[in-house]
Protein backbone atom coordinates (compact mmCIF):
# COMPACT_ATOMS: atom_id res chain seq x y z
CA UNK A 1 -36.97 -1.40 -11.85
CA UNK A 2 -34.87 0.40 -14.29
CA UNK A 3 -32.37 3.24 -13.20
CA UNK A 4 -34.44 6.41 -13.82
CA UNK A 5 -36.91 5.29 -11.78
CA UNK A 6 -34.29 3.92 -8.69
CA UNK A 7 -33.13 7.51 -9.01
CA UNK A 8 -36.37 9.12 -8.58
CA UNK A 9 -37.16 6.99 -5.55
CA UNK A 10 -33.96 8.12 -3.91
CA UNK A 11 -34.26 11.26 -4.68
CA UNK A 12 -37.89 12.02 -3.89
CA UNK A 13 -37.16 9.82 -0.19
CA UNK A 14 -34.34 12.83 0.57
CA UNK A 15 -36.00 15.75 -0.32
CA UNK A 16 -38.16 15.52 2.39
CA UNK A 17 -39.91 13.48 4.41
CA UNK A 18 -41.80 10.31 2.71
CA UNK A 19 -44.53 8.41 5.72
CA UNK A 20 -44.33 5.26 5.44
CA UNK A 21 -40.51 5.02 3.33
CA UNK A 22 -38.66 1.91 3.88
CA UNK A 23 -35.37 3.75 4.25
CA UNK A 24 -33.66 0.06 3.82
CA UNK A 25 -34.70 -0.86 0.37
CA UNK A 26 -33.65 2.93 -1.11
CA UNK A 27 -30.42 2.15 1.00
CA UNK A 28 -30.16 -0.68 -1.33
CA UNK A 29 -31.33 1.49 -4.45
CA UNK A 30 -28.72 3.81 -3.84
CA UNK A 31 -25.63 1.23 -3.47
CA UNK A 32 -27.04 -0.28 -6.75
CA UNK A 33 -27.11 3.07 -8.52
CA UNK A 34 -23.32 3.56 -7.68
CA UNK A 35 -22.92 0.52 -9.75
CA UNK A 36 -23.72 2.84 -12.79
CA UNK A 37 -21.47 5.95 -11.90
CA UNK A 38 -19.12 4.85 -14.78
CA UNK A 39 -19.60 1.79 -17.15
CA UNK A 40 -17.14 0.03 -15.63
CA UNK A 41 -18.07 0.41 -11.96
CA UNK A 42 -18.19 -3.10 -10.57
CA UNK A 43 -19.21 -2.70 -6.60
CA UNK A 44 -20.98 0.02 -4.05
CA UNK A 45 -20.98 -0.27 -0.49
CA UNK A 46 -21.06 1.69 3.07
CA UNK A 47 -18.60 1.21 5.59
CA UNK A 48 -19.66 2.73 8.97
CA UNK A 49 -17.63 2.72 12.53
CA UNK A 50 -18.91 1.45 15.67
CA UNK A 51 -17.42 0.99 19.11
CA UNK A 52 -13.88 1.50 16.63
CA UNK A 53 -14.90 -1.52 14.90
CA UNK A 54 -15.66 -1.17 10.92
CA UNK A 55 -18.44 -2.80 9.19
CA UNK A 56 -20.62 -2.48 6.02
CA UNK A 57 -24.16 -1.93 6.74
CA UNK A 58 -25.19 -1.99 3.16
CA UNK A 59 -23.56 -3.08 -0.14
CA UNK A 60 -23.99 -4.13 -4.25
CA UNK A 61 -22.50 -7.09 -4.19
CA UNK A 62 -20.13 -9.59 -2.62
CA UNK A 63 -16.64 -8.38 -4.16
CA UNK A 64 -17.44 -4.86 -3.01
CA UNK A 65 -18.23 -6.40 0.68
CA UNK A 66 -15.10 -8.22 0.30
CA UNK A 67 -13.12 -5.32 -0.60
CA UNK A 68 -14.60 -3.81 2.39
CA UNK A 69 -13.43 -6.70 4.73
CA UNK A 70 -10.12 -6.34 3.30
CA UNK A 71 -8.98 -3.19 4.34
CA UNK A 72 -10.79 -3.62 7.66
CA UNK A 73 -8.52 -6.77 7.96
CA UNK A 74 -5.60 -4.62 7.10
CA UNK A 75 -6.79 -1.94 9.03
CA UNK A 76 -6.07 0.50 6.48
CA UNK A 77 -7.58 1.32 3.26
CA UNK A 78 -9.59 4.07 1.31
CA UNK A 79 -13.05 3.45 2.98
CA UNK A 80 -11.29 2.77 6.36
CA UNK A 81 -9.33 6.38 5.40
CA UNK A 82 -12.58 8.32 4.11
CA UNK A 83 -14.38 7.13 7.20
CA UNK A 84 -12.48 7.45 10.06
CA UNK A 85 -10.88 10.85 8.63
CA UNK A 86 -14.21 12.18 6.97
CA UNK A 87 -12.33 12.87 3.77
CA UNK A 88 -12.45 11.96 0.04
CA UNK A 89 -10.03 8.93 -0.76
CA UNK A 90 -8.81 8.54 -4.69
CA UNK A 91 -7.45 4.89 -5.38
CA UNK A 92 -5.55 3.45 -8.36
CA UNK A 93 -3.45 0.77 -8.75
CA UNK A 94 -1.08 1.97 -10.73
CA UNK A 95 -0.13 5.00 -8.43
CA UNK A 96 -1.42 4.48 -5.52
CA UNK A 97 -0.73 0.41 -4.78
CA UNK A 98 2.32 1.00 -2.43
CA UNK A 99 0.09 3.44 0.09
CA UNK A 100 -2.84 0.63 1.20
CA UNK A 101 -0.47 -3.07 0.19
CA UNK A 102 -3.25 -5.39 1.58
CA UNK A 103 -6.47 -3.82 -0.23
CA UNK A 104 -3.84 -3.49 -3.21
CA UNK A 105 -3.38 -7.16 -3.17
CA UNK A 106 -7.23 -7.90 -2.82
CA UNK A 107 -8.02 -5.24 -5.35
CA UNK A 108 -5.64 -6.98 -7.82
CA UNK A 109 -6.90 -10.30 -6.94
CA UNK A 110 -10.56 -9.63 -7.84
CA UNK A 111 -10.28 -7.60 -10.96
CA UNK A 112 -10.14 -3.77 -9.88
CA UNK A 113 -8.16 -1.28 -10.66
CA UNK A 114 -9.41 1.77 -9.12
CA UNK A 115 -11.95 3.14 -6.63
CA UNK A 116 -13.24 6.46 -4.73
CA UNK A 117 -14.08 6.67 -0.87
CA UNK A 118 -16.81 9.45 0.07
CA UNK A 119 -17.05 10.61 3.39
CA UNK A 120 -20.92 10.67 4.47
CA UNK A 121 -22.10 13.61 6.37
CA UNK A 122 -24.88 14.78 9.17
CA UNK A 123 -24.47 11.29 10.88
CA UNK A 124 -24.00 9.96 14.48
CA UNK A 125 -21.33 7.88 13.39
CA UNK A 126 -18.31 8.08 10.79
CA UNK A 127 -18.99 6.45 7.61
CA UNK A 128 -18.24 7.00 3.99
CA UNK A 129 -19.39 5.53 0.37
CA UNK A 130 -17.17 3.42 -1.26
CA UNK A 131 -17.64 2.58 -5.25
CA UNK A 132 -14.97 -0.28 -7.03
CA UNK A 133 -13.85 0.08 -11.06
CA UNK A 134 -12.27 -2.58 -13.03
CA UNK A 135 -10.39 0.18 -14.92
CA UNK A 136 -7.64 2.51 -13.98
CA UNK A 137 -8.79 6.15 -13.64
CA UNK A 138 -12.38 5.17 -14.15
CA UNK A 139 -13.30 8.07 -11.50
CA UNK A 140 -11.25 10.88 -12.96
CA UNK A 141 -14.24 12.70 -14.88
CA UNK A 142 -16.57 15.36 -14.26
CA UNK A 143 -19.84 12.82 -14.66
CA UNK A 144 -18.38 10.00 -12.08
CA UNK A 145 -17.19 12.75 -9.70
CA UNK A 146 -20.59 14.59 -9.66
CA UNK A 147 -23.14 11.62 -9.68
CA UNK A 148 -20.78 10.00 -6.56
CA UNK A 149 -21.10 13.01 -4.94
CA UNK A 150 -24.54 13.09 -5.42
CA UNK A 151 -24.97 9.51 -4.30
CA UNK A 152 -22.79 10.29 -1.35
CA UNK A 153 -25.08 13.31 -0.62
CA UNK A 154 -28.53 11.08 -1.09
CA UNK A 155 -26.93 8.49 1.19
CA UNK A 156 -25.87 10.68 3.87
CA UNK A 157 -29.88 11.88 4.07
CA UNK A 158 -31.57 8.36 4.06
CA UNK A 159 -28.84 7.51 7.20
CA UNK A 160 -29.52 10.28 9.19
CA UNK A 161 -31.05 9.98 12.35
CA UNK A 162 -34.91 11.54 12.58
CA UNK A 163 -34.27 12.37 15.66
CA UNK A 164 -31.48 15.28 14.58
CA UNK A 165 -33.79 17.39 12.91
CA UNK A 166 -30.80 19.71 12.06
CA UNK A 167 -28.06 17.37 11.40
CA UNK A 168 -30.47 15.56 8.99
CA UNK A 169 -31.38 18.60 7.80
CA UNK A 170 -27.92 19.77 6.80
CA UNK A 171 -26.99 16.17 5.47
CA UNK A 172 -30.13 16.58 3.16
CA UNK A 173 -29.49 18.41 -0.34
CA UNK A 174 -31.74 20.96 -1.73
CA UNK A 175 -34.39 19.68 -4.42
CA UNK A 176 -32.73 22.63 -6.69
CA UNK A 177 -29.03 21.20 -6.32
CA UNK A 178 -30.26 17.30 -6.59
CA UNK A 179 -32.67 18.21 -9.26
CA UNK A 180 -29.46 20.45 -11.25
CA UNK A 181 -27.10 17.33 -10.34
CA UNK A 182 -29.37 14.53 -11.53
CA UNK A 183 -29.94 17.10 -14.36
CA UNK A 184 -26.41 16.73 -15.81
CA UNK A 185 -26.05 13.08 -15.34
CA UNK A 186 -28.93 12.56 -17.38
CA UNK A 187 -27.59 14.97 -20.23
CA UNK A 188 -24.35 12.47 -20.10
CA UNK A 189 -26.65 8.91 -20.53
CA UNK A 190 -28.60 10.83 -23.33
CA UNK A 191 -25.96 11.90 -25.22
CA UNK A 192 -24.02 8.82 -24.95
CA UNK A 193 -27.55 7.17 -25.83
CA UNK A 194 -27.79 9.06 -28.70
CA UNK A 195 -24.29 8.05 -29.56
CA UNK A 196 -24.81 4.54 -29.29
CA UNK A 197 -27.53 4.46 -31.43
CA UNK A 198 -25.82 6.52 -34.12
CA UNK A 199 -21.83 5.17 -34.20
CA UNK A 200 -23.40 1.76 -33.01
CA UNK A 201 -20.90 1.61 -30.32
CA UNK A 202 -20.78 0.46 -26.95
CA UNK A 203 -21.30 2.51 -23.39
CA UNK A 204 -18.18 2.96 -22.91
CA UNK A 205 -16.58 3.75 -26.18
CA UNK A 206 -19.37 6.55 -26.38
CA UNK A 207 -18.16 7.90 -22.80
CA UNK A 208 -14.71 7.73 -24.58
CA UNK A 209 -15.71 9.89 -27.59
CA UNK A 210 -17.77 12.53 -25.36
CA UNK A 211 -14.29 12.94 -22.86
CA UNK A 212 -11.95 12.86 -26.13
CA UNK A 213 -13.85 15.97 -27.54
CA UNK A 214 -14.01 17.68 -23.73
CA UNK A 215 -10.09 16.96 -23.66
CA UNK A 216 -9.28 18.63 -27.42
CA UNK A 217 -11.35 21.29 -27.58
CA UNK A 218 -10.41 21.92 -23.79
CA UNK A 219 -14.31 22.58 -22.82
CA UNK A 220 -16.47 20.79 -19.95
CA UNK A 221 -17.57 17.31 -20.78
CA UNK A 222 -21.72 18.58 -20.01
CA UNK A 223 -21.13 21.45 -23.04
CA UNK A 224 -20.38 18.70 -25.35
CA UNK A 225 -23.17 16.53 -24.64
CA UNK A 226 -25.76 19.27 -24.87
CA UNK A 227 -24.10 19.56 -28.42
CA UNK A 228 -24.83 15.95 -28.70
CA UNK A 229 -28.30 15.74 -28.16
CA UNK A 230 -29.28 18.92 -29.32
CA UNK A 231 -27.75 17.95 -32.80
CA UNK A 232 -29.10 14.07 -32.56
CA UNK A 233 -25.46 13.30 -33.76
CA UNK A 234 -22.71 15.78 -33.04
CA UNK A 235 -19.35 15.85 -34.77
CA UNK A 236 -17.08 13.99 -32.26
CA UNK A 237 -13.66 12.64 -33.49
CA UNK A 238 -14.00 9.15 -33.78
């Protein structure tokens, strides 16, 4: 199943109520979308508190459920932070290594270099998103920010109890904002689509050239793709 399609599913499941949705598989969707927030994304997972114990309900792969383990070993962390605090948590090595030492040292060992903790809301239970980059300040954009937000959003509906008609109803995002959200990060993979296919570059060199232009000309990353596709090939600094 390619992504467009993973996103529908998740998207259509929290919009409103689907009979007959396995809510476990679009869990699973939605940790392997986070895997695309930024090309160099490496690892999605949940981590959820019970009886004040931590665990990961749901996750991409093993080095993001290891990365997980880690910080509940150390008992500290930016998932065991976003969690149990219900607030965002920024990580990167190269600022940030001294505040969380033993998911430092695991983050290090396994290749990353940065990652994002997202509080999940409407739920019984703490519990927050966690997504792992291999790159320092992989999260810092507009796109990553606003399509892990959305995921965190989509996440927070497919967890939340039926039974709390008004919690889940709050946790659930309006069709209008997902549709406006999933609207821009489309415009981003189109334009660095159309990129790719005209500069024959890589993913990630095209994200590079859409954020260069957003940083010179001082303008929002989304108003430089629209230039992008509208123009098939815009004039972007190589």
């Amino acid at each position: 199943m390619d992504t467009h399609q993973q996103w529908a599913d998740v998207l259509r499941a929290v919009s409103g109520p689907q009979p007959g949705a396995d809510v476990g598989l679009l869990l699973r969707q939605a940790v392997e979308l986070g895997r695309d927030v930024t090309p160099d994304t490496v690892g999605c997972s949940v981590t959820a508190i019970e009886d004040d114990r931590f665990y990961t309900p749901v996750f991409s792969d093993s080095l993001a459920l290891d990365l997980d383990r880690a910080q509940y070993e150390a008992g500290d962390g930016p998932c065991v932070k976003a969690a149990r605090e219900q607030h965002y948590e920024y990580f990167d090595v190269t600022t940030d290594g001294e505040r969380f030492p033993g998911f430092t040292e695991a983050a290090v060992e396994r290749g990353v270099r940065n990652s994002i903790s997202l509080p999940l809301t409407g739920l019984e239970k703490p519990a927050a998103i966690n997504l792992y980059a291999s790159s320092g300040h992989a999260f810092d954009g507009e796109r990553p920010r606003a399509v892990a937000s959305l995921l965190a959003r989509c996440v927070s509906a497919l967890l939340a109890p039926p039974g709390r008609a008004r919690e889940a109803a709050d946790a659930r995002v309006a069709p209008s904002r997902l549709e406006a959200a999933h609207a821009r990060a489309r415009l981003i993979a189109e334009a660095e689509a159309a990129l790719m296919k005209q500069r024959s570059v890589s993913r990630t060199e095209a994200t590079s050239l859409l954020i260069g232009r957003s940083r010179a000309e001082s303008r929002s990353i989304f108003a430089v793709a629209r230039e992008v596709v509208g123009a098939g090939e815009a004039e972007v600094p190589r």
